[in-house]
Protein backbone atom coordinates (compact mmCIF):
# COMPACT_ATOMS: atom_id res chain seq x y z
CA UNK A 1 -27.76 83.03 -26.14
CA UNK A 2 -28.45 80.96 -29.41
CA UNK A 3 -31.90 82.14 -29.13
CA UNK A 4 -30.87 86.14 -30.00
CA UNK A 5 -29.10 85.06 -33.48
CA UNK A 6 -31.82 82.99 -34.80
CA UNK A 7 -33.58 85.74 -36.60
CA UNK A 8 -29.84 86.50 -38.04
CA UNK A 9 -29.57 82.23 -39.17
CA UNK A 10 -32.85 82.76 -40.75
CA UNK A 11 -32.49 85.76 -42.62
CA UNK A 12 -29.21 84.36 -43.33
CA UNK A 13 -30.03 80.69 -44.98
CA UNK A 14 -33.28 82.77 -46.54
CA UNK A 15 -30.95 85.01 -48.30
CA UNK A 16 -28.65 82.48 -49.08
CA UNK A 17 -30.82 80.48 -50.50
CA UNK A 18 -32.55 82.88 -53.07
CA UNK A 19 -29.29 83.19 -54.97
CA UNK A 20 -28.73 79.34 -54.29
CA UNK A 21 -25.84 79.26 -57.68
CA UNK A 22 -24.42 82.57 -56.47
CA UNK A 23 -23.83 80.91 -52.84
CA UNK A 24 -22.98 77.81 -53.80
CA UNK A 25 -20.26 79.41 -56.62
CA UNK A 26 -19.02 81.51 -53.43
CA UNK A 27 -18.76 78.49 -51.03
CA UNK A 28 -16.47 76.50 -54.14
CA UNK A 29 -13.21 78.38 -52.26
CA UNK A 30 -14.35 77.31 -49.04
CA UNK A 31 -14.93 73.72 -50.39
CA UNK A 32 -11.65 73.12 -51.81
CA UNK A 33 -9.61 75.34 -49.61
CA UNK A 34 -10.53 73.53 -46.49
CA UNK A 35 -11.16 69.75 -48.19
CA UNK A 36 -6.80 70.42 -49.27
CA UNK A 37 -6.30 70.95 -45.32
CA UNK A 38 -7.88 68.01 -44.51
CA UNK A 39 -6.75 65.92 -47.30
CA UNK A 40 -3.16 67.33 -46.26
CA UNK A 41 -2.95 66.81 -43.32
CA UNK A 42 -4.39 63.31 -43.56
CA UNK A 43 -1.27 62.49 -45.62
CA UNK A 44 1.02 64.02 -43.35
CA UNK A 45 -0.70 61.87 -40.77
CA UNK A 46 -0.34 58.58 -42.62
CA UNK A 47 3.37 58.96 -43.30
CA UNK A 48 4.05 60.17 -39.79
CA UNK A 49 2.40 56.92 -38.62
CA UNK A 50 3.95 54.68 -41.29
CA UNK A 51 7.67 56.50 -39.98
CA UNK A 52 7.07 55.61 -36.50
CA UNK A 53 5.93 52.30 -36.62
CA UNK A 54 9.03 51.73 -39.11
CA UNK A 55 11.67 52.96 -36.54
CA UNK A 56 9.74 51.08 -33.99
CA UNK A 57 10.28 48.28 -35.89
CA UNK A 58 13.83 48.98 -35.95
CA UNK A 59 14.19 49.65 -32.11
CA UNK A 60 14.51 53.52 -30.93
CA UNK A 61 17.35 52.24 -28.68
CA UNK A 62 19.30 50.39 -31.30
CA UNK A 63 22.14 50.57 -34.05
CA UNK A 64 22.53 48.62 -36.80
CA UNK A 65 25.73 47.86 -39.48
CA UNK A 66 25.37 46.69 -42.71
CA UNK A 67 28.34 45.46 -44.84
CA UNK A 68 28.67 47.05 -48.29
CA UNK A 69 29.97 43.74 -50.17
CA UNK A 70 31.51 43.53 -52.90
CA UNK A 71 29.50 42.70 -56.42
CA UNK A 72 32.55 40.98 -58.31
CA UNK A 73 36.22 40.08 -58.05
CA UNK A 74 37.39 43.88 -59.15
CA UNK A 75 35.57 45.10 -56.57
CA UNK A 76 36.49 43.05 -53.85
CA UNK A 77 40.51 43.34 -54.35
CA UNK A 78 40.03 46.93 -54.74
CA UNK A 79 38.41 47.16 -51.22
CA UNK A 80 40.75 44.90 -49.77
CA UNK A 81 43.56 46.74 -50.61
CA UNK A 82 42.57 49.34 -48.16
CA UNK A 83 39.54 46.99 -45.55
CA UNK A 84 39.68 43.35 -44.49
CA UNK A 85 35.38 44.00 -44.74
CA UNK A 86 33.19 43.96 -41.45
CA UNK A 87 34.91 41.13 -39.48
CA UNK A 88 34.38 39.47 -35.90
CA UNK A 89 37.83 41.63 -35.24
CA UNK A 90 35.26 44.85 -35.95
CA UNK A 91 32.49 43.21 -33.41
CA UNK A 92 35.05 42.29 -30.76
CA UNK A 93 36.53 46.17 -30.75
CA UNK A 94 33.29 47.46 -30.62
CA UNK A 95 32.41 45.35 -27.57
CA UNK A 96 35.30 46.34 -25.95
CA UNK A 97 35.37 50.12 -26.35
CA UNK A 98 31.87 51.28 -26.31
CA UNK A 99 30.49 52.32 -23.42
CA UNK A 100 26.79 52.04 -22.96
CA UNK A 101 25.90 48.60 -24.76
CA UNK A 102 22.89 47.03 -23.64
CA UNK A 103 23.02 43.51 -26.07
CA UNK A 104 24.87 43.26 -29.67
CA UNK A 105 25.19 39.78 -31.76
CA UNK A 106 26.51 39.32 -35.20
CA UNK A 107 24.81 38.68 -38.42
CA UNK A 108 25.86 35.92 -40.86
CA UNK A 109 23.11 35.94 -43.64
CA UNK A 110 22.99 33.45 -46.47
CA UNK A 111 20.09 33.19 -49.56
CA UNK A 112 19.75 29.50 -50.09
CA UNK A 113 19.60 27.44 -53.07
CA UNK A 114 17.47 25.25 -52.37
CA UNK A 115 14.76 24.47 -49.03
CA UNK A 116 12.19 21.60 -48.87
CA UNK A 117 9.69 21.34 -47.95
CA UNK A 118 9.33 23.69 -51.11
CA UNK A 119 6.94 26.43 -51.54
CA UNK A 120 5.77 28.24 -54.41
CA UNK A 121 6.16 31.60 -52.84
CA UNK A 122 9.66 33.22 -51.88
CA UNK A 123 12.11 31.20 -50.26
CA UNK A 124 12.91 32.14 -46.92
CA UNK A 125 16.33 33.88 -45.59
CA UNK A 126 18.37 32.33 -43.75
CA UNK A 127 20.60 34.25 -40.86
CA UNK A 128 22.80 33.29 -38.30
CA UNK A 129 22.70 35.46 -34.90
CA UNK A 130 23.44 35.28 -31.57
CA UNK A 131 20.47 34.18 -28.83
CA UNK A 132 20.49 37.94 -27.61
CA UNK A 133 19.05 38.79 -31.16
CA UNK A 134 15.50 37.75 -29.67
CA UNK A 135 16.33 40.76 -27.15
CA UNK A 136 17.61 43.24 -29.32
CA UNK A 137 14.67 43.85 -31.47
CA UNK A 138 12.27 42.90 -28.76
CA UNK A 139 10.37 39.84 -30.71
CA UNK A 140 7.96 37.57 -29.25
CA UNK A 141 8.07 34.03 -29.42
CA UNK A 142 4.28 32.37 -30.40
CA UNK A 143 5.32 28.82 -30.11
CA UNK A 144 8.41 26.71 -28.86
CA UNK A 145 11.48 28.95 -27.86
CA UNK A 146 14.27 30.31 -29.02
CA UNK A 147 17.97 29.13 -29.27
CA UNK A 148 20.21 29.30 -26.55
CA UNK A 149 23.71 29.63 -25.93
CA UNK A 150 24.10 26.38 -25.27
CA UNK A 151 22.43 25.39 -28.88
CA UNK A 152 24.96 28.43 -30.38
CA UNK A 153 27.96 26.52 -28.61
CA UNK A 154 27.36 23.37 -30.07
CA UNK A 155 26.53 24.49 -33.51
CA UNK A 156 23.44 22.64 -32.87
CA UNK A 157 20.91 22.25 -36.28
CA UNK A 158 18.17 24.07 -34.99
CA UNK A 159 16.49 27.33 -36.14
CA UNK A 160 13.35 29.75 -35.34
CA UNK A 161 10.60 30.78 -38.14
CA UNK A 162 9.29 33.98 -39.15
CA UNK A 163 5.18 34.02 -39.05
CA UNK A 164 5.29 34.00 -43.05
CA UNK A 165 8.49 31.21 -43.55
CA UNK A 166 6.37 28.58 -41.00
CA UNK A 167 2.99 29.02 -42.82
CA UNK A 168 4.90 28.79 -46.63
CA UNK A 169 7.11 25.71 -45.76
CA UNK A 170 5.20 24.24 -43.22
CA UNK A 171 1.24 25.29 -43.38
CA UNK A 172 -1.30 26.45 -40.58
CA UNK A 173 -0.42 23.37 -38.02
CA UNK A 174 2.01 23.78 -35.05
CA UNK A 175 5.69 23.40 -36.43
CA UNK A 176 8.15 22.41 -33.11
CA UNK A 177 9.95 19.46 -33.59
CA UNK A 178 9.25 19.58 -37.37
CA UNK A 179 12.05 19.62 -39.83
CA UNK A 180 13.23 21.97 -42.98
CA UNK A 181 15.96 21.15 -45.32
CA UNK A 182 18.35 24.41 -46.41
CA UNK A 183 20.88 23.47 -48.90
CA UNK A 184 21.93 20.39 -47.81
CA UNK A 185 21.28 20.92 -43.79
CA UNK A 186 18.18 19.40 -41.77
CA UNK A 187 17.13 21.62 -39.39
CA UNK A 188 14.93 20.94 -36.27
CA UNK A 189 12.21 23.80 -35.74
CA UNK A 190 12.28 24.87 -32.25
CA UNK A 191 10.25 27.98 -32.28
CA UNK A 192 7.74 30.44 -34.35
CA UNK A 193 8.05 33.96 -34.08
CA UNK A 194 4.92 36.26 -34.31
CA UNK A 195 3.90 38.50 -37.02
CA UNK A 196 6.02 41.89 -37.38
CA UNK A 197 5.26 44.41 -38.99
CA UNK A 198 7.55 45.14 -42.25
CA UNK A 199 8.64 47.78 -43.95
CA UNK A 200 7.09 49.52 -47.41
CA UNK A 201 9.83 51.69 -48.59
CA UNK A 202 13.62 51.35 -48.61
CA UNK A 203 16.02 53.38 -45.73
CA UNK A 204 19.15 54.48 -46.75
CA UNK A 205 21.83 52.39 -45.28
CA UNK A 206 19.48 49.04 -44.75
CA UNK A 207 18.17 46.35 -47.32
CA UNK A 208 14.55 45.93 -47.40
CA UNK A 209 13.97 42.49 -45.57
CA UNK A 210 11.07 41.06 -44.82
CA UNK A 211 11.33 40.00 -41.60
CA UNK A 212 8.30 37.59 -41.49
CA UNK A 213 10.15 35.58 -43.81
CA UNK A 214 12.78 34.31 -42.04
CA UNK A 215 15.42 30.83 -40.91
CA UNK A 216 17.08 32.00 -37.97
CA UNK A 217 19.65 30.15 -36.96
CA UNK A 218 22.64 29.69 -34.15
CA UNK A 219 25.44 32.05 -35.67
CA UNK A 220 27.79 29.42 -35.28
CA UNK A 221 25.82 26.60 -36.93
CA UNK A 222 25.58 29.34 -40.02
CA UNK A 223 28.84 30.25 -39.88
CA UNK A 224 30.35 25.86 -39.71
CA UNK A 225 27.28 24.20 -42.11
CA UNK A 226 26.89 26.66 -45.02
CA UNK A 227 28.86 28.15 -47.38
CA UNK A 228 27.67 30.68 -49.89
CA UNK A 229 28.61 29.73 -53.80
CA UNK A 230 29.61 33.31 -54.00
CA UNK A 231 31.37 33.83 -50.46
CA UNK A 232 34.61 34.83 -51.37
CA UNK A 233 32.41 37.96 -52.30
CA UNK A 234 31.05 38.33 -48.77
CA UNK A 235 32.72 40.00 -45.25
CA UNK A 236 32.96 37.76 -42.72
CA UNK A 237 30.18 38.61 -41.16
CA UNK A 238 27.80 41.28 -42.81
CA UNK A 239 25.83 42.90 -40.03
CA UNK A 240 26.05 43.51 -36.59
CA UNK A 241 22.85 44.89 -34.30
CA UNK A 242 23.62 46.41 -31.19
CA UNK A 243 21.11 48.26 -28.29
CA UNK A 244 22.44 50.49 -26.24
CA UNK A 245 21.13 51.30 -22.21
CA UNK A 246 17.67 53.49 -22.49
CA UNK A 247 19.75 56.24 -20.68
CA UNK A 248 22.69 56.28 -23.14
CA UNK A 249 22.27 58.63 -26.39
CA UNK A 250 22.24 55.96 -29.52
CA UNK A 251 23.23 58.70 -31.90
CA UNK A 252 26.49 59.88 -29.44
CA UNK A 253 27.15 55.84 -29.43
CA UNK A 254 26.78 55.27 -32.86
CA UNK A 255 29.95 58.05 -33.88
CA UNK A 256 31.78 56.17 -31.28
CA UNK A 257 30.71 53.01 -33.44
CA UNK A 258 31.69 54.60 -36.65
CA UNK A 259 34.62 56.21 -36.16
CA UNK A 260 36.05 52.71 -34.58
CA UNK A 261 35.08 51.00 -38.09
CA UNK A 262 36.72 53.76 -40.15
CA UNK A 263 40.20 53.42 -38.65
CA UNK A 264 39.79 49.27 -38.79
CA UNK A 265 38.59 50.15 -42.13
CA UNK A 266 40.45 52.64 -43.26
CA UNK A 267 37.87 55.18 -44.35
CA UNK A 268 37.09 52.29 -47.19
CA UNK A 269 33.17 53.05 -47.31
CA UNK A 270 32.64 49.76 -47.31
CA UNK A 271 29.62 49.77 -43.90
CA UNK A 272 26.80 52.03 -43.04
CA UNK A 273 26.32 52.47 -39.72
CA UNK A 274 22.20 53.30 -38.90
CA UNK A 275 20.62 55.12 -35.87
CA UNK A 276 16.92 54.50 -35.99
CA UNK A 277 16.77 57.40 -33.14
CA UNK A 278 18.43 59.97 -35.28
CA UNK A 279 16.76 58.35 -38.54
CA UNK A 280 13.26 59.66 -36.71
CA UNK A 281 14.90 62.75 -36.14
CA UNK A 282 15.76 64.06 -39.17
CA UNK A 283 12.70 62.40 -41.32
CA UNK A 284 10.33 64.79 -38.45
CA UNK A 285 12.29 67.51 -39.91
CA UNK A 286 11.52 67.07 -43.54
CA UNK A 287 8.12 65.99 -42.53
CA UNK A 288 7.46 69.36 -41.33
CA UNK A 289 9.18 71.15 -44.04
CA UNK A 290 6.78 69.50 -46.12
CA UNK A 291 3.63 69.80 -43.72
CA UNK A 292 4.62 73.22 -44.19
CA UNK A 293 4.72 73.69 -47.57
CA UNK A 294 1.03 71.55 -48.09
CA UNK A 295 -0.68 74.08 -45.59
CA UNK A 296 0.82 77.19 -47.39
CA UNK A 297 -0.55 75.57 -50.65
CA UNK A 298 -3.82 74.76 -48.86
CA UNK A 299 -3.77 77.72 -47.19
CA UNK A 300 -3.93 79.95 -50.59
CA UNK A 301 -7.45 77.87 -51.60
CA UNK A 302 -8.68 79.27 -48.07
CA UNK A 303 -7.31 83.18 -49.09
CA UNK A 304 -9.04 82.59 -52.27
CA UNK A 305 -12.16 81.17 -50.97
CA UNK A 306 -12.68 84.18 -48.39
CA UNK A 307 -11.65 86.92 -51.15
CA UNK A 308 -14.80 85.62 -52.83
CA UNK A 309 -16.83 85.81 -49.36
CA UNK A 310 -15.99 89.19 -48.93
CA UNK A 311 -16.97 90.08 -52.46
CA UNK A 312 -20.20 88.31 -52.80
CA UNK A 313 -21.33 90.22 -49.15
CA UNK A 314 -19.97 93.41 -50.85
CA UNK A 315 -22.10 92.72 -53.64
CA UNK A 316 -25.10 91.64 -51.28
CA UNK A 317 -24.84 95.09 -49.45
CA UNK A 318 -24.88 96.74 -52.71
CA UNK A 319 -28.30 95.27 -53.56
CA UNK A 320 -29.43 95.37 -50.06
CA UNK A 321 -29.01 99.00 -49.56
CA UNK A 322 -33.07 100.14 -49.22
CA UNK A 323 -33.93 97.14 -47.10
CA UNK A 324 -31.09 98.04 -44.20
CA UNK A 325 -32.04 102.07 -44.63
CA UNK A 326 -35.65 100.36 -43.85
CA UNK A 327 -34.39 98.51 -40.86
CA UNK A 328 -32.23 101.32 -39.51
CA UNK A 329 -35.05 103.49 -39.93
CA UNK A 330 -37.19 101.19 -37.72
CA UNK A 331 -35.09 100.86 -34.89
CA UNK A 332 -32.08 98.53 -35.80
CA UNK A 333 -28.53 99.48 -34.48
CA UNK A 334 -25.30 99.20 -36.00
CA UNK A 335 -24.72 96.23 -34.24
CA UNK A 336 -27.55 94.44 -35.39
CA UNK A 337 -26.29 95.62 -38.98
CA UNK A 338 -23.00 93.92 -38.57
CA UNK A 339 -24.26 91.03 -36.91
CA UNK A 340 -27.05 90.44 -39.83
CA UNK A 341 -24.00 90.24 -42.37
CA UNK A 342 -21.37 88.86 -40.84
CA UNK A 343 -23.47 85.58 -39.56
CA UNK A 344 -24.15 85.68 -43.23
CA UNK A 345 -20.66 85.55 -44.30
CA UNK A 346 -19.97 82.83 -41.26
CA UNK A 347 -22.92 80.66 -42.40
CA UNK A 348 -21.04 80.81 -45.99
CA UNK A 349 -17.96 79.38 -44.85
CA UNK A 350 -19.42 76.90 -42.06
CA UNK A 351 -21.42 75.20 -44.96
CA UNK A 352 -18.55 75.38 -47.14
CA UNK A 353 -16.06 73.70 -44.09
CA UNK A 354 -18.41 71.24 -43.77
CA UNK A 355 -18.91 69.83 -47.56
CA UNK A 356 -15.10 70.86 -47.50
CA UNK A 357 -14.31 68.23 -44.86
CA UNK A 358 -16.25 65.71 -46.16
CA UNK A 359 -14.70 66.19 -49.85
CA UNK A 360 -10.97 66.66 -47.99
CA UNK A 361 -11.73 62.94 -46.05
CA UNK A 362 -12.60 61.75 -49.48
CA UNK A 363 -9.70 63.03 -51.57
CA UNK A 364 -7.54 61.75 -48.88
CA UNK A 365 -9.34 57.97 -49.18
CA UNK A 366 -8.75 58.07 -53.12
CA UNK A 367 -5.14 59.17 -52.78
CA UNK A 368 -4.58 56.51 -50.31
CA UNK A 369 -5.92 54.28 -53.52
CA UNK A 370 -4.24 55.74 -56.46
CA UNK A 371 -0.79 55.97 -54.93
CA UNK A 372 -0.50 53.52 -51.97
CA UNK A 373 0.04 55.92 -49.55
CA UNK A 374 -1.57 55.45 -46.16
CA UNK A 375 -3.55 58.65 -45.03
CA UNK A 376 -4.89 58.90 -41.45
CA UNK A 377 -7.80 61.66 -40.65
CA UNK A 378 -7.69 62.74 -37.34
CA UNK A 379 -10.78 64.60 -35.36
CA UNK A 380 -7.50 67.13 -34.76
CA UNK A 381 -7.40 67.80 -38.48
CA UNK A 382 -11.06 68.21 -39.33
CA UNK A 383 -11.15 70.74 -35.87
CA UNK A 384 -8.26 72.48 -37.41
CA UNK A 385 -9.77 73.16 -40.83
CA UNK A 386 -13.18 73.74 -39.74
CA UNK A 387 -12.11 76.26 -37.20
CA UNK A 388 -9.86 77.96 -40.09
CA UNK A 389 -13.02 78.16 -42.35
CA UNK A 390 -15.13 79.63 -39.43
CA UNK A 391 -12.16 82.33 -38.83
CA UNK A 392 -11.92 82.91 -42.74
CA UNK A 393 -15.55 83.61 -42.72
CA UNK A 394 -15.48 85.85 -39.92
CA UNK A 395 -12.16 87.79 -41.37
CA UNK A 396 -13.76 88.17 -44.32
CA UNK A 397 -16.81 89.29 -43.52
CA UNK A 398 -16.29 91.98 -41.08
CA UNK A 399 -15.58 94.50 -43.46
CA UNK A 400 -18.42 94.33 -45.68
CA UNK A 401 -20.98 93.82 -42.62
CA UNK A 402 -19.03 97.11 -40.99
CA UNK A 403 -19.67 99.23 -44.51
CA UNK A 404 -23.55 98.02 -44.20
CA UNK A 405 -23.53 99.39 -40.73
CA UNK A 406 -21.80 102.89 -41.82
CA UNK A 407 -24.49 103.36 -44.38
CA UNK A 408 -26.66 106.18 -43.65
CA UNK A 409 -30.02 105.84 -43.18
CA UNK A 410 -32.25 108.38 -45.29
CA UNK A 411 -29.65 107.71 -48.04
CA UNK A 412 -30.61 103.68 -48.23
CA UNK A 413 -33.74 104.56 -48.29
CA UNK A 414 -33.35 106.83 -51.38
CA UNK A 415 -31.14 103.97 -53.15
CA UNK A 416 -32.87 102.35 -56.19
């Protein structure tokens, strides 16, 4: 089969190759047009990745509250007139009239003033949650174990590290059973947690946290051994996680959630309540409103680029008018007409696709540089655009290599 359009390649690459500028000017729209696919949809790639990994992070099945607290004294007795702040009153009622809970603990978090041993790099965070916190955002223990409700009850002095707080305070050796002093509190280390992955950009609703760099703590030994300078600023408690059943709709659970808190609070504004589930949700909706967009923009290079295919074969049958009266006269059909141009017109845009693809996976690689983005090119993306050049080029071309075939014989021959 391949062997029947080899003379076509070959007259094709000859003739492309005697006007070697004029080609390579005509391929410039194939070039860009399909190296802004690639390059676009790399992008789109990279932040779809980044957006699932984050809400993975998160936990699909979970909800999370964060406490709006106040910033100074006017603040706080303006809220107050209206919300007592996110309470264990708030925690209990939502225990007790939502249907569907899996696990939920509260959060007591507290920046301390001081730690030993001391490290030059940021000081770890220090929360308080219940042992079912290990459950709710499915971590993994790397050494030791983690508190138990026993070590909750008794408000014992024990805490868990993030990957990043054990290697800062306490180096590369194994940590169990060593100590760390917050404020003014000795804790035992019972357990390590392993690395998680964090998160690069802020979500609405949640502080950026990174969660490598962590105390964690019984909520009740936070809650009896510290106190904050500032924590007649600060709710009683300032978070809550909670993960519903895998069968039970987290976004249907989390209005329940909400509109609990805003008659306890009073419509104060004071919490956000966040649904990782609907969060993925709605940024897969702008993500395709602005995959969109990119191809349109992308997909007006590729226009361009086969506008100037078809006029570069128009011009090329124009100049080529004696030598198809010749082979017309010698035998050649229409067919062989059309097919003699339009595998022109296709070998155009498949050498353009393929310098396009490899400029697109480079344009993607120095974005990913210049503005920290991650980019991801898939073998989906480079099928996509290559295919798209190999259509323009056949679009294109048809209607030139159809007008070469229409031409009549004895008249090409006449042509000077």
């Amino acid at each position: 089969m391949l062997q029947s359009y080899l003379p076509e390649i070959y007259m094709g690459l000859a003739s492309l190759l005697v006007h070697k500028l004029r080609s390579g000017l005509t391929m410039l729209g194939m070039i860009f047009g399909v190296g802004a696919v690639v390059a676009m949809l790399a992008i789109t790639a990279g932040v779809e990745k980044e957006m699932i990994s984050y809400i993975d992070l998160l936990g699909v099945n979970n909800i999370i509250i964060e406490a709006k607290e106040a910033v100074d004294r006017n603040e706080l007795q303006s809220r107050r007139q209206t919300s007592p702040g996110l309470t264990f009153r708030d925690f209990r009622a939502i225990s007790e009239n939502t249907q569907g809970i899996e696990a939920l603990t509260p959060r007591k978090r507290f920046k301390p003033t001081k730690i030993l041993p001391k490290t030059a790099q940021e000081p770890p965070l220090l929360i308080g949650v219940e042992p079912n916190y290990l459950q709710i955002n499915s971590l993994r223990i790397t050494e030791g174990r983690f508190f138990s409700e026993e070590d909750n009850a008794k408000s014992a002095t024990v805490c868990v590290l993030g990957e990043s707080a054990k290697v800062n305070l306490l180096g590369y050796d194994p940590a169990v059973g060593k100590y760390v002093k917050v404020n003014d509190v000795w804790m035992q280390v019972i357990g390590v947690l392993a690395q998680q992955a964090t998160a690069d950009s802020e979500v609405e609703g949640l502080e950026v946290v990174n969660r490598n760099n962590l105390v964690i703590a019984p909520l009740n030994t936070v809650m009896r051994r510290f106190e904050d300078n500032n924590s007649y600023l600060k709710d009683e408690i300032d978070g809550i996680y909670i993960k519903v059943k895998s069968d039970v709709d987290s976004v249907e659970t989390a209005n329940v959630v909400s509109a609990i808190l805003a008659a306890t609070h009073k419509d104060a504004g004071d919490f956000t309540v966040t649904v990782p589930a609907g969060l993925l949700e709605q940024r897969r909706r702008t993500q395709a409103i602005f995959s969109i967009v990119m191809i349109c923009i992308a997909g007006i290079s590729l226009l361009v680029g086969g506008i100037g295919i078809m006029n570069i074969m128009l011009a090329t049958v124009l100049e080529r008018t004696r030598e198809i009266g010749i082979r017309r006269a010698i035998g050649a059909r229409q067919a062989d007409i059309v097919r003699q141009f339009l595998t022109e017109a296709v070998l155009i845009s498949i050498l353009g696709g393929l310098i396009g693809i490899a400029f697109g996976f480079t344009l993607s690689r120095i974005i990913a540089a210049a503005a920290g983005w991650s980019t991801v090119v898939t073998t989906s993306s480079i099928a996509v655009a290559f295919g798209v050049s190999v259509g323009i080029g056949l679009l294109f071309g048809i209607y030139p290599a159809v007008q070469a075939a229409k031409l009549d014989p004895i008249e090409a021959i006449r042509y000077e």
